[in-house]
N, C-alpha and C. Protein backbone atom coordinates (compact mmCIF):
# COMPACT_ATOMS: atom_id res chain seq x y z
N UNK A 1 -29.43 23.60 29.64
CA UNK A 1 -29.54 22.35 28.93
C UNK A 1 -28.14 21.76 28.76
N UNK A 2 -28.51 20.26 29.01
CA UNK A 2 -26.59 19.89 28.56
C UNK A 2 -26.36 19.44 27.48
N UNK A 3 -25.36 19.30 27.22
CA UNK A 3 -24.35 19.54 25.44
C UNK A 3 -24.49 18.00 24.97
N UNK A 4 -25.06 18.01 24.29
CA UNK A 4 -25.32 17.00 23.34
C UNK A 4 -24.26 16.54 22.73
N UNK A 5 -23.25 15.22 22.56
CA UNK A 5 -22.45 14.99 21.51
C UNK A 5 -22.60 14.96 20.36
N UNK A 6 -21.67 15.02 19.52
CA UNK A 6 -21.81 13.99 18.16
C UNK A 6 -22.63 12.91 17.83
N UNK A 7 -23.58 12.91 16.96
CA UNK A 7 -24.35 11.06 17.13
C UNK A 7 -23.43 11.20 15.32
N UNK A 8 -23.40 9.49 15.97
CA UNK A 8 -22.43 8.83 14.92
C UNK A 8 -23.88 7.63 14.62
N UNK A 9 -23.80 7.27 13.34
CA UNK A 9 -24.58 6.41 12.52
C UNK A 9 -23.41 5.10 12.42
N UNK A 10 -23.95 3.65 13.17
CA UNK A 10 -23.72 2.58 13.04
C UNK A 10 -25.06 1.90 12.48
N UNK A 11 -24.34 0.84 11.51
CA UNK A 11 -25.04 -0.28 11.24
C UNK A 11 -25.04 -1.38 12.37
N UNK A 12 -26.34 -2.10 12.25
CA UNK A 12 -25.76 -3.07 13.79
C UNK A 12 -27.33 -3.95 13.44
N UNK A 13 -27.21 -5.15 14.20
CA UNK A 13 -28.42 -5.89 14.90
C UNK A 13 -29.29 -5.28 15.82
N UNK A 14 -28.35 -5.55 17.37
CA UNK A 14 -29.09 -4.50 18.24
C UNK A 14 -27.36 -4.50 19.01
N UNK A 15 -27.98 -3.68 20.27
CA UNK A 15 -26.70 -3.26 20.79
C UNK A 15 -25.38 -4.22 21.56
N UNK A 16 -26.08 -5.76 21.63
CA UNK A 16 -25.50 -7.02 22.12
C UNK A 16 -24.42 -7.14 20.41
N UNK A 17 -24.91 -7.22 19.37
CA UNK A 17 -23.99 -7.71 18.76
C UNK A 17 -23.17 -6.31 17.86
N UNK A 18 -23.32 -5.26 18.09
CA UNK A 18 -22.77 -3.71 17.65
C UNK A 18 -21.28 -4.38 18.46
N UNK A 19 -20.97 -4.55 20.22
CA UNK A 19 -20.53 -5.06 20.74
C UNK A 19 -19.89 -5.97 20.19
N UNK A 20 -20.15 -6.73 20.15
CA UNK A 20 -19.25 -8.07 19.71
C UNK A 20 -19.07 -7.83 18.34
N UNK A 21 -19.88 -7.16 17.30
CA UNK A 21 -19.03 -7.03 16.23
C UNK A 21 -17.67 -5.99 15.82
N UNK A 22 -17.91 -4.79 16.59
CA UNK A 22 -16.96 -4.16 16.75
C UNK A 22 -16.25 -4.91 17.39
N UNK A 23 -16.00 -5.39 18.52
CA UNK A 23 -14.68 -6.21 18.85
C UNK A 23 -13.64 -6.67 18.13
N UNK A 24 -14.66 -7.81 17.04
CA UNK A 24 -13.70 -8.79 16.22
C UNK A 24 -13.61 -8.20 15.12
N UNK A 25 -13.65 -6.12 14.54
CA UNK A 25 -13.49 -5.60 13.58
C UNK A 25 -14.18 -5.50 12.89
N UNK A 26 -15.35 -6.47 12.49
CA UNK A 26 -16.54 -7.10 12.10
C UNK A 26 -16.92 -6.00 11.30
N UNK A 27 -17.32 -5.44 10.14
CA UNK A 27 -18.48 -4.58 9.70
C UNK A 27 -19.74 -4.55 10.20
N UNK A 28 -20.47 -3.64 10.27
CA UNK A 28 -21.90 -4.10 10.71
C UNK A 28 -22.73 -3.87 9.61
N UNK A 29 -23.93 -4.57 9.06
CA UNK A 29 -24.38 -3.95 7.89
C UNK A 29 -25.87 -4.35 7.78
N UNK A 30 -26.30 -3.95 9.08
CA UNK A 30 -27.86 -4.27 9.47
C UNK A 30 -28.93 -2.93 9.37
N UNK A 31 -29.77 -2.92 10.03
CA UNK A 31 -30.65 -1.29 10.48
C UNK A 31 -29.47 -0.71 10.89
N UNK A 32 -29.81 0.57 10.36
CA UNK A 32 -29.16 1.89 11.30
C UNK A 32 -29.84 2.09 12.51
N UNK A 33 -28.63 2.13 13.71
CA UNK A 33 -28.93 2.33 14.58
C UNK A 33 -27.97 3.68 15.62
N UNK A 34 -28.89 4.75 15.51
CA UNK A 34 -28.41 6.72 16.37
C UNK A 34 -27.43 6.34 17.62
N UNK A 35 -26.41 6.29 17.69
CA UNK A 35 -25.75 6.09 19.18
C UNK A 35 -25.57 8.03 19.59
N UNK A 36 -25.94 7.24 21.00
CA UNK A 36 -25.74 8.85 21.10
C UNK A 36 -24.73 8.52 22.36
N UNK A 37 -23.36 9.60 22.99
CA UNK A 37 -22.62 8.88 23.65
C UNK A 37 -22.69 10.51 24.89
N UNK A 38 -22.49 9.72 25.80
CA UNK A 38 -22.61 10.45 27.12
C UNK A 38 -21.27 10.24 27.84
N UNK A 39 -20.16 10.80 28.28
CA UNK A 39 -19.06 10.21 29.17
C UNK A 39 -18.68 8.45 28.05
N UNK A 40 -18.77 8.05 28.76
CA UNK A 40 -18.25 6.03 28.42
C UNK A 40 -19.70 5.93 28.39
N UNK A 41 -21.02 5.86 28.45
CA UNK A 41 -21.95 5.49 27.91
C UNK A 41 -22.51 5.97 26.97
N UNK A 42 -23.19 4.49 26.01
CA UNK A 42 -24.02 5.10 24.88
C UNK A 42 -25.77 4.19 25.18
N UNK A 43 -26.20 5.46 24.40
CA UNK A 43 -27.72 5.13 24.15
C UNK A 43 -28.15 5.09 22.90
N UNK A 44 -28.16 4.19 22.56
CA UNK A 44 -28.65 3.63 20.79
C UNK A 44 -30.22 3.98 20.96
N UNK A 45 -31.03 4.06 19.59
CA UNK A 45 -32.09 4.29 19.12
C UNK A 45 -31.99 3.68 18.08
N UNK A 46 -32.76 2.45 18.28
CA UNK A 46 -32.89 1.78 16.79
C UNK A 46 -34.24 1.90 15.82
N UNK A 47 -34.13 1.26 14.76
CA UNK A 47 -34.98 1.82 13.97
C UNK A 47 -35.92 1.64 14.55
N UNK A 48 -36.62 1.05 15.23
CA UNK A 48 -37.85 0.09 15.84
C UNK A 48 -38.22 1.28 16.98
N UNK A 49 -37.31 1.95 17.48
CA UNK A 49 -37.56 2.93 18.27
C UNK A 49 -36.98 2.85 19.72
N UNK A 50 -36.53 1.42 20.15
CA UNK A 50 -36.68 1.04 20.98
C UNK A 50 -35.16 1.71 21.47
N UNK A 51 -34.78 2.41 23.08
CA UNK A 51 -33.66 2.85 23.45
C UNK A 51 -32.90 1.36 23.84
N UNK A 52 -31.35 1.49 23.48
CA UNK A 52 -30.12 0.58 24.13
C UNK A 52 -29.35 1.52 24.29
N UNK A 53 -28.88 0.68 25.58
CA UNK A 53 -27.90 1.09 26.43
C UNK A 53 -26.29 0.36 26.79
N UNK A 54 -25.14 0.73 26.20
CA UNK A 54 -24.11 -0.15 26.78
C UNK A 54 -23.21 0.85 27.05
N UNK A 55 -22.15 0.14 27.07
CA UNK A 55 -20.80 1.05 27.57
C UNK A 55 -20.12 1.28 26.27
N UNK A 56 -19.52 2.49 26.04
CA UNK A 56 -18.93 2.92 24.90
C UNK A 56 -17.26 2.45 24.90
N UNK A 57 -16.96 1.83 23.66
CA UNK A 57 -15.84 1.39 23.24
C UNK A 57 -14.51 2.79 22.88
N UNK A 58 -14.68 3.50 23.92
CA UNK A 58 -13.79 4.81 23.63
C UNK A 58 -12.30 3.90 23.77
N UNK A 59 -11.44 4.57 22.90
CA UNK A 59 -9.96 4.09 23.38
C UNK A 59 -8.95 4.98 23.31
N UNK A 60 -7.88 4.74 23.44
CA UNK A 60 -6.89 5.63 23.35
C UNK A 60 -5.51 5.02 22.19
N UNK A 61 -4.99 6.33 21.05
CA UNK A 61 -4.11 5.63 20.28
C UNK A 61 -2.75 6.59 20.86
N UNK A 62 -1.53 6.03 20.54
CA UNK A 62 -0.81 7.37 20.70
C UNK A 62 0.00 7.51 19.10
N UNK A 63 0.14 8.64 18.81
CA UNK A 63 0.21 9.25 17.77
C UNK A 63 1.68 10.17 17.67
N UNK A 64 2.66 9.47 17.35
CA UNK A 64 4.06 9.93 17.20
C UNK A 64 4.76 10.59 15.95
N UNK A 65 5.42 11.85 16.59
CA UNK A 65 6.56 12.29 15.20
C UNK A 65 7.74 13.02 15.44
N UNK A 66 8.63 12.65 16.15
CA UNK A 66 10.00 12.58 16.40
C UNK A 66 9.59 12.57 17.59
N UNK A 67 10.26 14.00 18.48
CA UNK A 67 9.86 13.74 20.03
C UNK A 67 8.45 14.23 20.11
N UNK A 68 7.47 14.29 19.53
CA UNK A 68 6.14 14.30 19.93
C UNK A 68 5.58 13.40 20.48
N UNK A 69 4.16 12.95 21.22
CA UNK A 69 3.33 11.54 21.26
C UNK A 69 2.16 12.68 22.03
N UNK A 70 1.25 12.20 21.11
CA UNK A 70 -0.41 12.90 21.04
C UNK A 70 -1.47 11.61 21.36
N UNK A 71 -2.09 11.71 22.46
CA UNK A 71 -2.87 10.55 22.68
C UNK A 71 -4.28 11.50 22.61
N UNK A 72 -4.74 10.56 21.74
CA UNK A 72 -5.69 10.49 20.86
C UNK A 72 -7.01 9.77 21.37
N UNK A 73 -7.94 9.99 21.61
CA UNK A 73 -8.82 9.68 22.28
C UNK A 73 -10.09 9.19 20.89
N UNK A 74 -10.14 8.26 20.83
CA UNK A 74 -10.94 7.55 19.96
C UNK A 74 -11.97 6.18 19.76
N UNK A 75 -12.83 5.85 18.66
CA UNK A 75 -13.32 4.52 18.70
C UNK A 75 -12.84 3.85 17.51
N UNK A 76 -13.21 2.68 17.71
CA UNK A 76 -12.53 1.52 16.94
C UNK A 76 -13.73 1.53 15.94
N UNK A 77 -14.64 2.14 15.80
CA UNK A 77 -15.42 2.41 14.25
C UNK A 77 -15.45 3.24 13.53
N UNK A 78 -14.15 4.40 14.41
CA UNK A 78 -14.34 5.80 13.65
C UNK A 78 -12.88 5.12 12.25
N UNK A 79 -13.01 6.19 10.83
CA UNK A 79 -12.25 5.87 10.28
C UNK A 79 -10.68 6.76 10.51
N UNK A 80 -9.36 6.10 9.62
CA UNK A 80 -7.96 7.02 9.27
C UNK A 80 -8.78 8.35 9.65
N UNK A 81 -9.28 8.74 8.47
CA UNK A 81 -9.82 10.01 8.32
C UNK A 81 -10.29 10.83 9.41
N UNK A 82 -10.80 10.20 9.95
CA UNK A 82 -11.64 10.69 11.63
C UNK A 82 -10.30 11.05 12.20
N UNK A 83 -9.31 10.50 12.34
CA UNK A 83 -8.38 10.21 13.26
C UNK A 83 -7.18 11.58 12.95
N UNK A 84 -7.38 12.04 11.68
CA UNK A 84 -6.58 12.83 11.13
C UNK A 84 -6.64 14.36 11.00
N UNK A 85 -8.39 14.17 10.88
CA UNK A 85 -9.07 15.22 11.39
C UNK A 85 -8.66 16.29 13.01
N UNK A 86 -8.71 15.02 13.61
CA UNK A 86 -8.53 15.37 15.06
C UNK A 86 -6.96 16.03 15.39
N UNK A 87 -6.08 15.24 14.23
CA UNK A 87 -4.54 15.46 14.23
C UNK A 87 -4.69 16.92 13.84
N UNK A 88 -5.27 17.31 12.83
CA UNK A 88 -5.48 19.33 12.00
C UNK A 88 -5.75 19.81 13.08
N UNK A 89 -6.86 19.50 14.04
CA UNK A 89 -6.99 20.40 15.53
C UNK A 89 -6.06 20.56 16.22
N UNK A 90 -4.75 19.79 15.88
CA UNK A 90 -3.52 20.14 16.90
C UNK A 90 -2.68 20.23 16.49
N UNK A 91 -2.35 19.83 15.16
CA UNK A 91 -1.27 20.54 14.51
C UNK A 91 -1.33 21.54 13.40
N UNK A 92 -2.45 21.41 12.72
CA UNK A 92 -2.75 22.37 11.94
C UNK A 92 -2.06 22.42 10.49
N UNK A 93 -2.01 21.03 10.50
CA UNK A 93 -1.48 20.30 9.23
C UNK A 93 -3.00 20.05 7.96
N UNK A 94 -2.87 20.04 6.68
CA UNK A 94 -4.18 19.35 6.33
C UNK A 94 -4.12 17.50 6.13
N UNK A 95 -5.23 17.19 6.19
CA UNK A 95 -5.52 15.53 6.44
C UNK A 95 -4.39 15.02 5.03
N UNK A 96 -4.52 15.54 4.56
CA UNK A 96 -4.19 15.23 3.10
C UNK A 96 -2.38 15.05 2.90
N UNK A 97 -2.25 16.00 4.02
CA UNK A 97 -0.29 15.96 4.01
C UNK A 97 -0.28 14.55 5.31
N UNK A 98 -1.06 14.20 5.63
CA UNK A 98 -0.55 13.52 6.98
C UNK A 98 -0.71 12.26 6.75
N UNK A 99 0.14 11.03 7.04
CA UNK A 99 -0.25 9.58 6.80
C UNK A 99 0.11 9.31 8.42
N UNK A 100 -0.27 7.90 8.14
CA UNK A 100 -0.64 6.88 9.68
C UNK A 100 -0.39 5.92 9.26
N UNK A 101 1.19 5.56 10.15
CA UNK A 101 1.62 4.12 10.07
C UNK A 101 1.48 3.69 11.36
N UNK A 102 0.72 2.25 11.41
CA UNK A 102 0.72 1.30 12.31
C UNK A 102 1.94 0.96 12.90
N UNK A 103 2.45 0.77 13.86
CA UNK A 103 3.70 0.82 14.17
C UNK A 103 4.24 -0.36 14.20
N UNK A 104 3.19 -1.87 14.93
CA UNK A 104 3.56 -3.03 15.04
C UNK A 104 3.45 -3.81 13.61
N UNK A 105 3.00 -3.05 12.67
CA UNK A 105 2.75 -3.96 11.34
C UNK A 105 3.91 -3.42 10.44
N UNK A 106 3.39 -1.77 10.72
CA UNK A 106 4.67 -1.09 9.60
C UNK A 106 3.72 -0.63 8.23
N UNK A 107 2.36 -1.04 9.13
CA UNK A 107 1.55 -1.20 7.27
C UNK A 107 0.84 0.90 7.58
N UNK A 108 0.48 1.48 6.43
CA UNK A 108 0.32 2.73 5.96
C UNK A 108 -1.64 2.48 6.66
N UNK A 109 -1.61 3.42 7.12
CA UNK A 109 -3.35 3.40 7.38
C UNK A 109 -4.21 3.90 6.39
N UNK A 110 -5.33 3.12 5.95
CA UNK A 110 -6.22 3.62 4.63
C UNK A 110 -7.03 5.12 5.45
N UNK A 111 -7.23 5.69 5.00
CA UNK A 111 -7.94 6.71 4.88
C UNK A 111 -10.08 6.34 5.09
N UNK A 112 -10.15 5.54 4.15
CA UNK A 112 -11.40 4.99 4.40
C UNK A 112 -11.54 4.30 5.18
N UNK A 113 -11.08 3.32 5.61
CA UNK A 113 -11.26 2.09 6.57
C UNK A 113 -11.15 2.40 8.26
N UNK A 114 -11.54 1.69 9.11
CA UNK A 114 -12.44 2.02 10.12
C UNK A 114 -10.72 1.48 10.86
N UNK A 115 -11.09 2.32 12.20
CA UNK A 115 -9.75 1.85 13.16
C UNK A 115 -9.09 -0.10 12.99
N UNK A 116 -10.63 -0.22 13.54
CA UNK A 116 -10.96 -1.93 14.12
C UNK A 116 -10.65 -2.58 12.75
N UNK A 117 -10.84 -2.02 11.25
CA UNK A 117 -11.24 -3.01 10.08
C UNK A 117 -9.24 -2.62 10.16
N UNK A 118 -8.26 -2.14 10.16
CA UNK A 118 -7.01 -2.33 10.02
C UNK A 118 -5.99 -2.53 11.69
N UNK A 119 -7.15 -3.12 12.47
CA UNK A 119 -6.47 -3.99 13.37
C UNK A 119 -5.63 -2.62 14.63
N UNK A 120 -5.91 -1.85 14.46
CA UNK A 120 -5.36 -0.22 15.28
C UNK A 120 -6.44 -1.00 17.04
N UNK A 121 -5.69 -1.28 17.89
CA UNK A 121 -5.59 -1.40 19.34
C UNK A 121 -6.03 0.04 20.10
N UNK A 122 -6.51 -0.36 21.59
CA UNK A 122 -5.89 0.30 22.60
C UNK A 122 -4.38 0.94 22.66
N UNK A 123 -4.40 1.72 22.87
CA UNK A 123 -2.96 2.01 23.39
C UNK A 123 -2.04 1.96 22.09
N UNK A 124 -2.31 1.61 20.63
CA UNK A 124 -1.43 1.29 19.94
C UNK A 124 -0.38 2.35 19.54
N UNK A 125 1.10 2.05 18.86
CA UNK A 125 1.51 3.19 18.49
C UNK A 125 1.71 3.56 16.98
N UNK A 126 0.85 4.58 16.87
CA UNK A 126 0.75 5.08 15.14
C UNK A 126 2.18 6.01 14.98
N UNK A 127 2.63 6.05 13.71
CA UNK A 127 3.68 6.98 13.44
C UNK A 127 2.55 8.50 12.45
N UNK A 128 3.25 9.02 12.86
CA UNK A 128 2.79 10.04 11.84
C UNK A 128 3.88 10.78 10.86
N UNK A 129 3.58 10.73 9.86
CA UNK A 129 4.52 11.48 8.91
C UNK A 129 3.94 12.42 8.25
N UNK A 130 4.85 13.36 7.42
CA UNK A 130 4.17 14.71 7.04
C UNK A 130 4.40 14.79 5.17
N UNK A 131 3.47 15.21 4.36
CA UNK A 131 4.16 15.58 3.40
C UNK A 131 5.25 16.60 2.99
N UNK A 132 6.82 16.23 2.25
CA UNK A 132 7.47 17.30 2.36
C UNK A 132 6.92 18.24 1.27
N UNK A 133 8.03 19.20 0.52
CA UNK A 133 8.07 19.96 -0.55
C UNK A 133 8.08 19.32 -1.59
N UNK A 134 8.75 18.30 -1.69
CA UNK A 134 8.75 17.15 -3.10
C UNK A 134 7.44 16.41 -3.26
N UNK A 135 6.39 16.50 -1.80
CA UNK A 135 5.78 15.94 -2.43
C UNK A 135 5.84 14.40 -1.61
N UNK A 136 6.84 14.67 -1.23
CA UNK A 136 6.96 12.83 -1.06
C UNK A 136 6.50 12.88 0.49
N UNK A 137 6.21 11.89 1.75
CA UNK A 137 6.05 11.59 2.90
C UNK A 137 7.68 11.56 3.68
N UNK A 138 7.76 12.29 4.66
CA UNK A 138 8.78 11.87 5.47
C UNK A 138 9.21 10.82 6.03
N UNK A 139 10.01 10.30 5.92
CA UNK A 139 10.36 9.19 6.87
C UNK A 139 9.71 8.90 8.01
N UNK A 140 9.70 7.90 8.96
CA UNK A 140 9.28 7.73 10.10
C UNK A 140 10.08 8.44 11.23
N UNK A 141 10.26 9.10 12.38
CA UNK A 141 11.58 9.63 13.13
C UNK A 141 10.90 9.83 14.42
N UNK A 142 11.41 8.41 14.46
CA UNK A 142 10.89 8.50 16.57
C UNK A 142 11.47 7.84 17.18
N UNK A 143 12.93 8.93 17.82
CA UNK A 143 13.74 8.26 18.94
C UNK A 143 13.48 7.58 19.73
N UNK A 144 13.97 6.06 20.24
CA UNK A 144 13.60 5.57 21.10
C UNK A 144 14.38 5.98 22.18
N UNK A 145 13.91 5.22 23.52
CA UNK A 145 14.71 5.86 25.01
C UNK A 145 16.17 5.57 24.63
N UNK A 146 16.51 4.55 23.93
CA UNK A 146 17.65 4.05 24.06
C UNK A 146 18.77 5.00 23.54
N UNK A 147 18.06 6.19 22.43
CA UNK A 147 18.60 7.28 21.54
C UNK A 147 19.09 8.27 22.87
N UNK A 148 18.90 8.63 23.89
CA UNK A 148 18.89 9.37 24.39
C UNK A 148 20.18 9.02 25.70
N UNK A 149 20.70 10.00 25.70
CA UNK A 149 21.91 9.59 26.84
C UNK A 149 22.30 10.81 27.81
N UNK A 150 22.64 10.51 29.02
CA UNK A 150 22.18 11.05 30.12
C UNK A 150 23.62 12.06 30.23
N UNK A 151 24.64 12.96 29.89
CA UNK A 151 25.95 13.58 30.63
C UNK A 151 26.44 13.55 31.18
């Protein structure tokens, strides 16, 4: 038998405007509708029963902390939290020491709020910082190429 993913619970219309509302960040706040995701396709089950079918909005973030960069394989409805989760599987940090700064805004990522609802892209670049001993968040520290010089 083959391996079933994760089904994630969206609110939505039907699967034409799940689409277009995820795009423009949109909340959805209609029937629940079961996505179930295969490779880049998903198959919704809506309440009505009826199967949809589109292409899955998978993306990629990259996820920096000094010379690190962790690309992150994600959707634009999962939340911070989702995203941080995935960070403990590879660094083995807890969610709770780790923040997510947007890189082009500079703004701190909420924890509750969904990729798409704080504007997080394709390809974007998140900083990651760690809690120290005080308590407090580390600075941001990610050399650019320009830091680096050749002998």
């Amino acid at each position: 038998m083959a391996h079933v993913p994760d089904i994630k619970l969206i609110r939505t219309d039907t699967t034409l405007d799940l689409s277009q509302k995820a795009e423009k960040g949109m909340d959805c706040t209609k029937p629940t509708l079961r996505i179930l995701t295969f490779s880049r396709e998903v198959f919704g089950i809506g309440s009505e029963g009826i199967v949809h079918h589109c292409l899955a909005m998978a993306m990629y973030i990259r996820v920096k902390r000094m010379k690190t960069t962790y690309f992150i394989q994600c959707d634009p409805t999962e939340t911070v939290l989702d995203v941080k989760q995935k960070m403990f599987a590879l660094i083995e940090q807890p969610v709770s020491n780790q923040r997510l700064i947007l890189m082009s805004t500079e703004e701190v990522l909420e924890d509750s709020k969904s990729l798409a609802e704080q504007k997080v892209e394709n390809d974007a670049v998140v900083a990651l910082t760690l809690r120290k001993d005080d308590n407090e968040f580390e600075d941001v520290n990610i050399p650019q190429p320009t830091d680096f010089s050749i002998s």
